[in-house]
C-alpha atoms as a PDB file:
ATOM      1  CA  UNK A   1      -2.323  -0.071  13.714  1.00  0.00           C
ATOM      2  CA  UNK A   2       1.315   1.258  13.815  1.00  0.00           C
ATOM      3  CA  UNK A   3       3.910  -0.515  11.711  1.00  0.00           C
ATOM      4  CA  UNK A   4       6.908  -2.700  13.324  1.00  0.00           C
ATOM      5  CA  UNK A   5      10.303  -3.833  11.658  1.00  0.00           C
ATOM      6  CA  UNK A   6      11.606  -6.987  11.935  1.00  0.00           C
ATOM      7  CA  UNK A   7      15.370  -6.537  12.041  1.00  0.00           C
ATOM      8  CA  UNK A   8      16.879  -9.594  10.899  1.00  0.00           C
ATOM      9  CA  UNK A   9      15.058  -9.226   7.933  1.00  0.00           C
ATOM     10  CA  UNK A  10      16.314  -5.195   6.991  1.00  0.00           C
ATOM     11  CA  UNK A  11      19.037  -4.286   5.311  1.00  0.00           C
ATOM     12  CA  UNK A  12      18.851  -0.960   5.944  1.00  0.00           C
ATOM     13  CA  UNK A  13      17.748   0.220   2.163  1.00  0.00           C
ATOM     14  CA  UNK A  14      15.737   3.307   3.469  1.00  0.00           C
ATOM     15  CA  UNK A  15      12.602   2.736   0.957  1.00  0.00           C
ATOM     16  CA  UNK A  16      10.083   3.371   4.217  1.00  0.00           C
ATOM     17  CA  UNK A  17      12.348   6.287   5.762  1.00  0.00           C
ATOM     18  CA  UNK A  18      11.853   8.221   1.682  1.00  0.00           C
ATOM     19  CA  UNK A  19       7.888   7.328   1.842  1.00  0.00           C
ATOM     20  CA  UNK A  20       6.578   7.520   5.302  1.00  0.00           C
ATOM     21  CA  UNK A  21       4.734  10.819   5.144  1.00  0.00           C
ATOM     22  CA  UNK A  22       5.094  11.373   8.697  1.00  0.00           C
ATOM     23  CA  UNK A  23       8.760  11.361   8.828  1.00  0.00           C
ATOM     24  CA  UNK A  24       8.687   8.596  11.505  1.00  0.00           C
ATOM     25  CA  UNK A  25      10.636   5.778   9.901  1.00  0.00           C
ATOM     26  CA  UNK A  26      14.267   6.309  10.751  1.00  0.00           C
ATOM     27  CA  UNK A  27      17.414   3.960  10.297  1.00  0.00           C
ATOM     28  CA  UNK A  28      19.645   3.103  12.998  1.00  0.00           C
ATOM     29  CA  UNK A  29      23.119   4.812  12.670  1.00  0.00           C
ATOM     30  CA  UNK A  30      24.810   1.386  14.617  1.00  0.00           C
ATOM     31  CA  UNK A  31      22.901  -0.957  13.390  1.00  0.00           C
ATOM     32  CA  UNK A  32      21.660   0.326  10.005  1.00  0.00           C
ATOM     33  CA  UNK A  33      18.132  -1.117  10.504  1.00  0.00           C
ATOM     34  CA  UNK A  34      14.712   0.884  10.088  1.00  0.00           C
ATOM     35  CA  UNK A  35      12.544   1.209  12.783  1.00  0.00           C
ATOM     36  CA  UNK A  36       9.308   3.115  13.599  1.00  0.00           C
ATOM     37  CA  UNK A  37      10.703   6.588  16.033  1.00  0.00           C
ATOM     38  CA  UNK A  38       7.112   7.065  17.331  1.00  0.00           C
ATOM     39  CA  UNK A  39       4.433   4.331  16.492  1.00  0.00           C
ATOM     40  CA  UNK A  40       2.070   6.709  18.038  1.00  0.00           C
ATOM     41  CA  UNK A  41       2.356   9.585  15.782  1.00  0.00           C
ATOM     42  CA  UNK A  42       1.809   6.521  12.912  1.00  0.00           C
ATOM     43  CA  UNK A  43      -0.730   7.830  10.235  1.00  0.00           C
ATOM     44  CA  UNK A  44      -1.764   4.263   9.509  1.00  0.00           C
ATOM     45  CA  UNK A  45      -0.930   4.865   5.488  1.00  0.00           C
ATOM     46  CA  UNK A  46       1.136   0.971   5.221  1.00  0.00           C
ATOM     47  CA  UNK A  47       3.179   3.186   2.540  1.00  0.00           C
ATOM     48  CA  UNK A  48       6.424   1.835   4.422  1.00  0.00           C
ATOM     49  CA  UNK A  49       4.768  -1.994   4.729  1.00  0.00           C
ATOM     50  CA  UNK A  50       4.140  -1.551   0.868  1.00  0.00           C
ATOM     51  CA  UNK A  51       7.347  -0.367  -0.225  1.00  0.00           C
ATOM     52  CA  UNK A  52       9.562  -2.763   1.614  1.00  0.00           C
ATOM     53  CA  UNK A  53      11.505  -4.829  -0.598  1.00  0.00           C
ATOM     54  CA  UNK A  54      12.429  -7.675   2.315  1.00  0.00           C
ATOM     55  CA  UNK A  55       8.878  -7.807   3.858  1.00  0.00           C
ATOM     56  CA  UNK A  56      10.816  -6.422   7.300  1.00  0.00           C
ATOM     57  CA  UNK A  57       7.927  -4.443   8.035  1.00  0.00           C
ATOM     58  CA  UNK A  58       4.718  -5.482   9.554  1.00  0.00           C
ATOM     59  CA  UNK A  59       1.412  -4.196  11.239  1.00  0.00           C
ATOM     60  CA  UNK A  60      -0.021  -4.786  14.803  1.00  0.00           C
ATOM     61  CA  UNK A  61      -3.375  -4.057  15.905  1.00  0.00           C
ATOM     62  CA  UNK A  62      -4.888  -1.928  18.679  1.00  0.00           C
ATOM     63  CA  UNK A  63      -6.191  -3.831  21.608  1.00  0.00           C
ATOM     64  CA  UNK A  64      -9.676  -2.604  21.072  1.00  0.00           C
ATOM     65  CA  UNK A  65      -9.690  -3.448  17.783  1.00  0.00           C
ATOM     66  CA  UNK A  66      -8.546  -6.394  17.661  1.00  0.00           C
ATOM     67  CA  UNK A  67      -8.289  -8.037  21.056  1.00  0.00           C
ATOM     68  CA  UNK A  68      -6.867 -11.526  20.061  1.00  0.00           C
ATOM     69  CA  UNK A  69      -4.006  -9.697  18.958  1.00  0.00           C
ATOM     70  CA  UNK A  70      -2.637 -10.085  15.635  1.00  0.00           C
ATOM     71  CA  UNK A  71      -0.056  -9.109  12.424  1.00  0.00           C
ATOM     72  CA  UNK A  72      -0.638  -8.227   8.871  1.00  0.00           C
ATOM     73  CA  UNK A  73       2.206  -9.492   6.285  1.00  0.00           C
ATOM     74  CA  UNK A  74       1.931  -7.610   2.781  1.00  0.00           C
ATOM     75  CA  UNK A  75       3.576  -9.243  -0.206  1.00  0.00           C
ATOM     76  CA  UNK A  76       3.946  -6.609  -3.030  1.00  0.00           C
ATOM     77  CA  UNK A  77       4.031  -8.681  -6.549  1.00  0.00           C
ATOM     78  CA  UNK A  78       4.742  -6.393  -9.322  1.00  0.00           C
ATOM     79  CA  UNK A  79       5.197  -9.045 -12.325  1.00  0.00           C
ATOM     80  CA  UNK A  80       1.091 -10.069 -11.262  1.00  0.00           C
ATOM     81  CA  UNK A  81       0.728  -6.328 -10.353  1.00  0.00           C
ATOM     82  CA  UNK A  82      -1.246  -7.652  -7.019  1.00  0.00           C
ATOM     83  CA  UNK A  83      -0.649  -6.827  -3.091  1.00  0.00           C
ATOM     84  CA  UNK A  84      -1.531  -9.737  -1.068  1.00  0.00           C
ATOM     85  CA  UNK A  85      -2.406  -8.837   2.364  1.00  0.00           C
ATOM     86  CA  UNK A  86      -2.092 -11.274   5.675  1.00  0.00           C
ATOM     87  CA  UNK A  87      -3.739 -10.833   8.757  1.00  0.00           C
ATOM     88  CA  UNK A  88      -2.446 -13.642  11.314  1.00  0.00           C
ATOM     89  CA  UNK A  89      -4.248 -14.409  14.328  1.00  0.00           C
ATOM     90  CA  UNK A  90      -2.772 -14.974  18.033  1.00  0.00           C
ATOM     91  CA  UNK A  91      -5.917 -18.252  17.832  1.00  0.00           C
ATOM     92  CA  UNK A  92      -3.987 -19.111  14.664  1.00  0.00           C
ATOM     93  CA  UNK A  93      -6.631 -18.117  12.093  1.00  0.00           C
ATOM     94  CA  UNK A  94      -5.544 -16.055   9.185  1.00  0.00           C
ATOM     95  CA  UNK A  95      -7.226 -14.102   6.648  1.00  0.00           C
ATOM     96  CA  UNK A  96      -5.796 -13.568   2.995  1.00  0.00           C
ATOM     97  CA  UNK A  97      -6.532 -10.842   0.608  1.00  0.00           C
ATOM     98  CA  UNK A  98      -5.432  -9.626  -2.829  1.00  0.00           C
ATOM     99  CA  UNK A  99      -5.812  -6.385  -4.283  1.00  0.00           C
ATOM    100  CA  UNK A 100      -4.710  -4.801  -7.681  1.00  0.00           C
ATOM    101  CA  UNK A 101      -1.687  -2.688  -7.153  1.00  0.00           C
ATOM    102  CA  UNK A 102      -3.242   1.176  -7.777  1.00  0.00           C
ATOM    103  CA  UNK A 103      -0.142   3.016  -7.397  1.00  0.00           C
ATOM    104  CA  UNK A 104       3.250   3.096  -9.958  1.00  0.00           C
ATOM    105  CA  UNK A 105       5.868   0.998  -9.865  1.00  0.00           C
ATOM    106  CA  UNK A 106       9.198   2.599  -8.088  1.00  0.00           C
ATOM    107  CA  UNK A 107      10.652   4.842 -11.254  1.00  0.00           C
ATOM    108  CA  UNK A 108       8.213   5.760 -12.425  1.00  0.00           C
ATOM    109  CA  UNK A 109       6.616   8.913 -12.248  1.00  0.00           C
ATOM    110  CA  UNK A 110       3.723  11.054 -12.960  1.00  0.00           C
ATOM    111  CA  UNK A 111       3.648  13.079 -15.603  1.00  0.00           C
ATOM    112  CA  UNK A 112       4.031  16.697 -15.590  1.00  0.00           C
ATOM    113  CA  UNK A 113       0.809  18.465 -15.210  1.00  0.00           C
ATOM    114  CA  UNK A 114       1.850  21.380 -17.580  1.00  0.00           C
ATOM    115  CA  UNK A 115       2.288  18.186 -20.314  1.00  0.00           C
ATOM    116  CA  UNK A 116      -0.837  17.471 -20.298  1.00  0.00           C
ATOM    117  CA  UNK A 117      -3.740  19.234 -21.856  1.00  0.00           C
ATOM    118  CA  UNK A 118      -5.949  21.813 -19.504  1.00  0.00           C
ATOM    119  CA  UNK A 119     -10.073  20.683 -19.124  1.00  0.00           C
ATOM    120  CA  UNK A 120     -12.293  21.665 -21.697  1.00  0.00           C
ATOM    121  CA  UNK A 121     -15.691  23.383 -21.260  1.00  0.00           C
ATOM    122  CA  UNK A 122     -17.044  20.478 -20.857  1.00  0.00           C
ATOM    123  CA  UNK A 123     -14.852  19.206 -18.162  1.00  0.00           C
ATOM    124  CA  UNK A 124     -14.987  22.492 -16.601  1.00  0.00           C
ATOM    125  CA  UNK A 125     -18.714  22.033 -16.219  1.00  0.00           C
ATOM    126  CA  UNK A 126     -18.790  18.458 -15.563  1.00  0.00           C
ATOM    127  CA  UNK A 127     -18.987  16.946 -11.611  1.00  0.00           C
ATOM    128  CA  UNK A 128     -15.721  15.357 -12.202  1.00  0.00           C
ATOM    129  CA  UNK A 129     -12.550  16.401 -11.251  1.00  0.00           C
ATOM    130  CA  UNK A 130      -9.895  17.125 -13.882  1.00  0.00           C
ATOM    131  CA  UNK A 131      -8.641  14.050 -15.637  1.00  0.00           C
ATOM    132  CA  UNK A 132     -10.966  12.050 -12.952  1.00  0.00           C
ATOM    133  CA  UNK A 133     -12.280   9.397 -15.678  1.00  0.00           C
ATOM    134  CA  UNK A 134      -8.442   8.481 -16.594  1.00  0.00           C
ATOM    135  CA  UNK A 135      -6.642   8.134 -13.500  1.00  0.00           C
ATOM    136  CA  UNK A 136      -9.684   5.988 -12.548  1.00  0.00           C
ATOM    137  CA  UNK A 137      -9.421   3.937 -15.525  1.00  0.00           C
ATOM    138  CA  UNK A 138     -13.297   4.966 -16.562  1.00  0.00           C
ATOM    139  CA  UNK A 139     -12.027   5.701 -20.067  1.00  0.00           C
ATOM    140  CA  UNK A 140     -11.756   1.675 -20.175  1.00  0.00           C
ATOM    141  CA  UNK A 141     -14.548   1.066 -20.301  1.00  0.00           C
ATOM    142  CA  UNK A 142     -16.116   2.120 -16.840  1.00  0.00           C
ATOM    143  CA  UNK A 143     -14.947   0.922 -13.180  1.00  0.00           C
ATOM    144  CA  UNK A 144     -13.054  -2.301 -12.919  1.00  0.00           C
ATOM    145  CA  UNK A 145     -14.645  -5.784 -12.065  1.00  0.00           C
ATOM    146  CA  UNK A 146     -12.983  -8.618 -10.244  1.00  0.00           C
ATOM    147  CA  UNK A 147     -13.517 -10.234 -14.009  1.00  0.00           C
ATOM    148  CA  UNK A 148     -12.129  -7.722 -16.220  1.00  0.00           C
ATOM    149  CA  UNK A 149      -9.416  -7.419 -13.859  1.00  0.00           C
ATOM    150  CA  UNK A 150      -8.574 -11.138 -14.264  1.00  0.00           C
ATOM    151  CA  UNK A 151      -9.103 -12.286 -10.449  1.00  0.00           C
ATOM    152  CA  UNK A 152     -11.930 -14.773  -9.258  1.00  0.00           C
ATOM    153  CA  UNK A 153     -13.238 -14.595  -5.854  1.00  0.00           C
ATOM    154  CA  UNK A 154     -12.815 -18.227  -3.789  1.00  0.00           C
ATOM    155  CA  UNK A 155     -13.593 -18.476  -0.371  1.00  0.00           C
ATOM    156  CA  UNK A 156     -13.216 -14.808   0.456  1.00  0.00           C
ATOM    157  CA  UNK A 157      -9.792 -14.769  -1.197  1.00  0.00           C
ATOM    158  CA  UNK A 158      -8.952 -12.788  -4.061  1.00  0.00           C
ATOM    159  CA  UNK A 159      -6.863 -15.145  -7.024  1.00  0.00           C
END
């Protein structure tokens, strides 16, 4: 499903050109407005979608996939730490979902690897990857729940 920018809602910032993996988001020269160079070549990632600050950028589907047509807003809400996902229907149905935000906020950064600590034996011997129990928060206390994540499920909707 290869992105689309809505122009009258870009300003031109250039958060999807300095994410988009595949190098495909550009911005204008004229009009100093992102758009997608070659939807084709689209890896399908939504890291542009995600990162927009104005909403500008949305998601259509492929005919076969979904032949009523359709477009998927994202709202990104950092204070809640949620992404709330969209999907509009040409019949005028729409589907909502909310997910915990997995990634950093912008400015922050990972740390250095040669700050932290190498594996022990242990690890070393272990099925998991290095670190794997921390970046997947299973230090906390195991994998996270809808409820120890704070969100209730209603009607198929994440709250």
């Amino acid at each position: 499903m290869p992105t689309f920018v809505y122009m009258t809602r870009c300003d031109g910032c250039g958060y999807c050109v300095d994410i988009c993996p595949s190098d495909i988001m550009h911005i204008d020269p004229t009009m100093r407005r992102a758009y997608n160079i070659e939807p084709n070549m689209c890896w399908e990632c939504y890291s542009c979608v995600k990162a927009c600050p104005h909403d500008a950028i949305d998601v259509r589907g492929y005919a076969d996939f979904a032949p009523l047509g359709h477009s998927v807003r994202v709202k990104r809400d950092e204070e809640r730490g949620t992404i709330a996902w969209k999907v509009k229907f040409r019949d005028g149905r729409e589907k909502d979902f909310l997910s915990p935000i997995t990634t950093k906020p912008w400015g922050k950064h990972i740390p250095k690897l040669s700050d932290v600590s190498g594996p022990g034996k242990d690890m070393r011997d272990s099925q998991l990857l290095f670190n794997e129990p921390k970046y997947i928060r299973m230090d906390e206390g195991g994998l996270h729940t809808l409820d120890s994540a704070g969100l209730k499920l209603k009607e198929g909707v994440y709250y």
